[in-house]
C-alpha atoms as a PDB file:
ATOM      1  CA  UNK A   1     -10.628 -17.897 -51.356  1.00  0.00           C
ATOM      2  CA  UNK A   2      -7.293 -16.762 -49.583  1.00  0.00           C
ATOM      3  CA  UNK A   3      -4.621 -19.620 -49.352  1.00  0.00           C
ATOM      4  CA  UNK A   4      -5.234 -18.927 -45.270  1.00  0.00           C
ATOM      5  CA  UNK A   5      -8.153 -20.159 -45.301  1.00  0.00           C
ATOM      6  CA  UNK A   6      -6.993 -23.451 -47.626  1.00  0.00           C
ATOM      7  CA  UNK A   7      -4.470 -23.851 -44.908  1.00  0.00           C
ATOM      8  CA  UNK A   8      -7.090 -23.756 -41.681  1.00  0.00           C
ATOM      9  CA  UNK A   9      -9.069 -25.970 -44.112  1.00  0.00           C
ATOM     10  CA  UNK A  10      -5.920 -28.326 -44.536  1.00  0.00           C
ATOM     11  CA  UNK A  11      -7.070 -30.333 -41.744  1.00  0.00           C
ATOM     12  CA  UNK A  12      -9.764 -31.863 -42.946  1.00  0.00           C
ATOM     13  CA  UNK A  13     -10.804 -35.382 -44.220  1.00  0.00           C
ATOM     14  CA  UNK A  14      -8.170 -35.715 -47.150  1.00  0.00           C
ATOM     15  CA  UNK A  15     -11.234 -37.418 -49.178  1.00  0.00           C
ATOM     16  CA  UNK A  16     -13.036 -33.856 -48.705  1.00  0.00           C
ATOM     17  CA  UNK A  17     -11.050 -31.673 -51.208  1.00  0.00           C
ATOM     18  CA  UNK A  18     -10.825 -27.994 -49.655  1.00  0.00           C
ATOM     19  CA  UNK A  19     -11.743 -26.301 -53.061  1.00  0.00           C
ATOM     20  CA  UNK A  20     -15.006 -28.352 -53.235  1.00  0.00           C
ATOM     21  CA  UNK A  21     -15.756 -27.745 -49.519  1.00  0.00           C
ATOM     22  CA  UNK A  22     -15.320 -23.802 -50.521  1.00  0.00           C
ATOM     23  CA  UNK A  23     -17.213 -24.012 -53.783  1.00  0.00           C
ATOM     24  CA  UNK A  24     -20.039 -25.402 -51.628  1.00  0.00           C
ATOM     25  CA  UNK A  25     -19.890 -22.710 -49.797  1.00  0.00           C
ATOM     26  CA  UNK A  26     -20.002 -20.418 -52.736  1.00  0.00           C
ATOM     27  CA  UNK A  27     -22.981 -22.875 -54.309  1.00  0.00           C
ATOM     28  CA  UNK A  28     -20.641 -23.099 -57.351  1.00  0.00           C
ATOM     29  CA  UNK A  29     -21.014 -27.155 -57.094  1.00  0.00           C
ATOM     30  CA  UNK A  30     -23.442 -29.320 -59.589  1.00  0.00           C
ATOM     31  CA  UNK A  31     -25.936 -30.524 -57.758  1.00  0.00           C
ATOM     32  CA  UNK A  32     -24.173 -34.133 -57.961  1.00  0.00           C
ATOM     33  CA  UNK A  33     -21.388 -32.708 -56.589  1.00  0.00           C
ATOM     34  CA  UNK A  34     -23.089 -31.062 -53.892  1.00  0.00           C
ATOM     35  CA  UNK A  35     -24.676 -34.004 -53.194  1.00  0.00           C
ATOM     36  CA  UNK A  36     -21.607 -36.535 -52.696  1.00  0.00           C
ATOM     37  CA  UNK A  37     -20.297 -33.761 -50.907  1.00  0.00           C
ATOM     38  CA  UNK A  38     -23.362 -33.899 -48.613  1.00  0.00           C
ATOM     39  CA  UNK A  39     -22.969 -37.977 -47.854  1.00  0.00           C
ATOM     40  CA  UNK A  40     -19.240 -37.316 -47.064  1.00  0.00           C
ATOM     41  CA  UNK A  41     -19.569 -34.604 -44.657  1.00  0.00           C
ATOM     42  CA  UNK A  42     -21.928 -37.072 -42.821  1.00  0.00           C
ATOM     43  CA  UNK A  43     -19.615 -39.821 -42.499  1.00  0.00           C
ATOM     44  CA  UNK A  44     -17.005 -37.461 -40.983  1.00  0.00           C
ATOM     45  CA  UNK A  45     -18.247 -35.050 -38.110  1.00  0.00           C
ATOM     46  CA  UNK A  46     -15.371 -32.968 -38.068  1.00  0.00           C
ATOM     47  CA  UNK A  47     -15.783 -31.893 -41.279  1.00  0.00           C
ATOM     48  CA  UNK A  48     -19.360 -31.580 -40.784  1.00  0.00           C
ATOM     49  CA  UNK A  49     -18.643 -29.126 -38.328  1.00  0.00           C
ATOM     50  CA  UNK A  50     -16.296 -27.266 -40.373  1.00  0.00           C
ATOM     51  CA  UNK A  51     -18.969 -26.645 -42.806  1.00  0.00           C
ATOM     52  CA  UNK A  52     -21.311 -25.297 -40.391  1.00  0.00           C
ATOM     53  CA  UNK A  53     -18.983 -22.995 -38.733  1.00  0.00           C
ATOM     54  CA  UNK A  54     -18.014 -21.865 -42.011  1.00  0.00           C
ATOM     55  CA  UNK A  55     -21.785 -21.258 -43.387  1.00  0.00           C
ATOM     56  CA  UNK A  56     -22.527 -19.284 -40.259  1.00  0.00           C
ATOM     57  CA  UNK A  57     -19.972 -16.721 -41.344  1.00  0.00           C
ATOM     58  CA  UNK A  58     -21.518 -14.582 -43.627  1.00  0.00           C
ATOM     59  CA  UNK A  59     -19.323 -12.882 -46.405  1.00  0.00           C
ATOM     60  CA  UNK A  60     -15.664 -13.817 -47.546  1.00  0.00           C
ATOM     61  CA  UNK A  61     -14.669 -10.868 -45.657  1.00  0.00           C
ATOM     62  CA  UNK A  62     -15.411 -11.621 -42.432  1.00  0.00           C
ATOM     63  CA  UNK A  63     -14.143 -15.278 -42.460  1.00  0.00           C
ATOM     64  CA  UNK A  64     -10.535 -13.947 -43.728  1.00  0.00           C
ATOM     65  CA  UNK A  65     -10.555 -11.399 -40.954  1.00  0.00           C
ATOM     66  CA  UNK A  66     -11.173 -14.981 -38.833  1.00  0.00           C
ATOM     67  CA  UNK A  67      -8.405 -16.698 -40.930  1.00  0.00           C
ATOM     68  CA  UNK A  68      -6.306 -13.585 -39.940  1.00  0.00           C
ATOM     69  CA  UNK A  69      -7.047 -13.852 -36.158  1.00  0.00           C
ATOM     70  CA  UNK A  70      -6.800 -17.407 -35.435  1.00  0.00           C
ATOM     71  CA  UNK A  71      -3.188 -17.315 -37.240  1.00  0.00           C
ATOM     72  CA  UNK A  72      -2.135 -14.382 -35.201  1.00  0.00           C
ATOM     73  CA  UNK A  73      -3.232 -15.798 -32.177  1.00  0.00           C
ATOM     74  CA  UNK A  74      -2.088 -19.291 -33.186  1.00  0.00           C
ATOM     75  CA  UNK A  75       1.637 -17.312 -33.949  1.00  0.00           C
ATOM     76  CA  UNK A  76       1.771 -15.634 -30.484  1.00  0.00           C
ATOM     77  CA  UNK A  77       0.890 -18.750 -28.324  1.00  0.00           C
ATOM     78  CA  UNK A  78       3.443 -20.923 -30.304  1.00  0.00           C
ATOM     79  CA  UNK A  79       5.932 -17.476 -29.564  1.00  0.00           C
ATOM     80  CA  UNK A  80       5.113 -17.931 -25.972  1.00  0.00           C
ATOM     81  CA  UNK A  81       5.288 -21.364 -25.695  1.00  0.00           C
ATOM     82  CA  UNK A  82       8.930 -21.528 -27.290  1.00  0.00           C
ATOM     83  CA  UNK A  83       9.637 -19.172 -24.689  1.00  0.00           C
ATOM     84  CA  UNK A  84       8.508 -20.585 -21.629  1.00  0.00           C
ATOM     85  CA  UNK A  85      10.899 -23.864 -23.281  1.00  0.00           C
ATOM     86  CA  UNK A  86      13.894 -21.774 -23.981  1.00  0.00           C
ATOM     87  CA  UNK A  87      13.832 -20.499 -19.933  1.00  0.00           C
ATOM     88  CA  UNK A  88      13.077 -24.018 -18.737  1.00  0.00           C
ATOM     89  CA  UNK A  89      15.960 -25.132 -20.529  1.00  0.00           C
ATOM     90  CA  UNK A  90      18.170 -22.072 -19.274  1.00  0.00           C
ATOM     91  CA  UNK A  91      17.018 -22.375 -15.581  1.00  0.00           C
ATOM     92  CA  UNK A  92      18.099 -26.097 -15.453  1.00  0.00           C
ATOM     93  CA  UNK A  93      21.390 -25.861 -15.620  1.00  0.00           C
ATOM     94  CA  UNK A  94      22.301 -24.834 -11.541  1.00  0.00           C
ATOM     95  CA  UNK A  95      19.846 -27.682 -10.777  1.00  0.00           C
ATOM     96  CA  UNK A  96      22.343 -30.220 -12.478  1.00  0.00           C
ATOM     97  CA  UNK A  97      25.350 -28.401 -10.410  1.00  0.00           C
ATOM     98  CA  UNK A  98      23.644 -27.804  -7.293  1.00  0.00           C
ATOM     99  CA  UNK A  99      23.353 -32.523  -8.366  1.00  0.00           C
ATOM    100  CA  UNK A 100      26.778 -32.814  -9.120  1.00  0.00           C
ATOM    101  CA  UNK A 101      27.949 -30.432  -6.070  1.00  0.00           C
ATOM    102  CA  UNK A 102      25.732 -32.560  -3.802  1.00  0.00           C
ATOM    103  CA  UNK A 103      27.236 -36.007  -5.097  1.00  0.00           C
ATOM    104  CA  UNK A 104      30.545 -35.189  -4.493  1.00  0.00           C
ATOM    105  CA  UNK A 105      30.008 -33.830  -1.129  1.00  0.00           C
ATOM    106  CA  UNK A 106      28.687 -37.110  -0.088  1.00  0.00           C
ATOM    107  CA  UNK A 107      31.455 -38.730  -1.744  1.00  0.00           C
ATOM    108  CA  UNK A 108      34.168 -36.658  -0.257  1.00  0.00           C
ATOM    109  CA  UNK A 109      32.122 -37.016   3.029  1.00  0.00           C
ATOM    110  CA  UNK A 110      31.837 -40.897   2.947  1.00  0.00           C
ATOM    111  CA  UNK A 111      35.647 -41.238   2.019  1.00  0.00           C
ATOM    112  CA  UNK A 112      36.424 -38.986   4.788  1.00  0.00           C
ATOM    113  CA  UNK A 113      33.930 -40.721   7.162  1.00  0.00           C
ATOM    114  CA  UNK A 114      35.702 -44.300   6.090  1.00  0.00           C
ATOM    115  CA  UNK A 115      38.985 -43.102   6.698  1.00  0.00           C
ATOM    116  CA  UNK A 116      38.576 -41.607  10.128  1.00  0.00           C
ATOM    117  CA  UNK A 117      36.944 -44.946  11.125  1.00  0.00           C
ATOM    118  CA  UNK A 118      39.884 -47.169   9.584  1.00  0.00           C
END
């Protein structure tokens, strides 16, 4: 299996090792080993899950064209998000002047205000 697909995988239950979840797959496993396998993917339903998505796919083809897609999409949200950040953090900067410009207007106006009346 690709290393992208070890990495989707590195999610999982850490008592669930990814190579034995993909030599499942593969039916590479003794059948001891496929059977503790079997009562830890039922104590954890994520990973349960995993393994179901995963056995729908059929060939190793098809599920590192998925690996391929979910990490390009994955990349170009993450781009976008750091993006929308980076302009929320260069838009803020008039709103702290337009602040500061508006404190010391009301300063200058109370002193002024003060003195008039005094």
């Amino acid at each position: 299996m690709s290393n992208d697909l070890k990495n989707i995988l590195s999610n999982l239950n850490n008592d669930i090792e990814q190579d034995k979840l993909l030599e499942y797959l593969n039916r590479t496993l003794s059948p001891e080993e496929q059977h503790e396998l079997e009562s830890k993917l039922n104590d954890d339903p994520f990973a349960s899950d995993a393994l179901d998505g995963l056995s729908e796919m059929k060939g190793e083809d098809k599920i590192s064209l998925m690996v391929y897609q979910l990490n390009k999409n994955l990349k170009v949200q993450l781009e976008k998000k750091k993006k929308r950040k980076k302009k929320a953090i260069s838009e803020t900067p008039w709103l702290y002047y337009s602040v500061i410009f508006l404190l010391i207007v009301a300063i200058v106006g109370y002193i002024v205000i003060k003195k008039m009346k005094g």
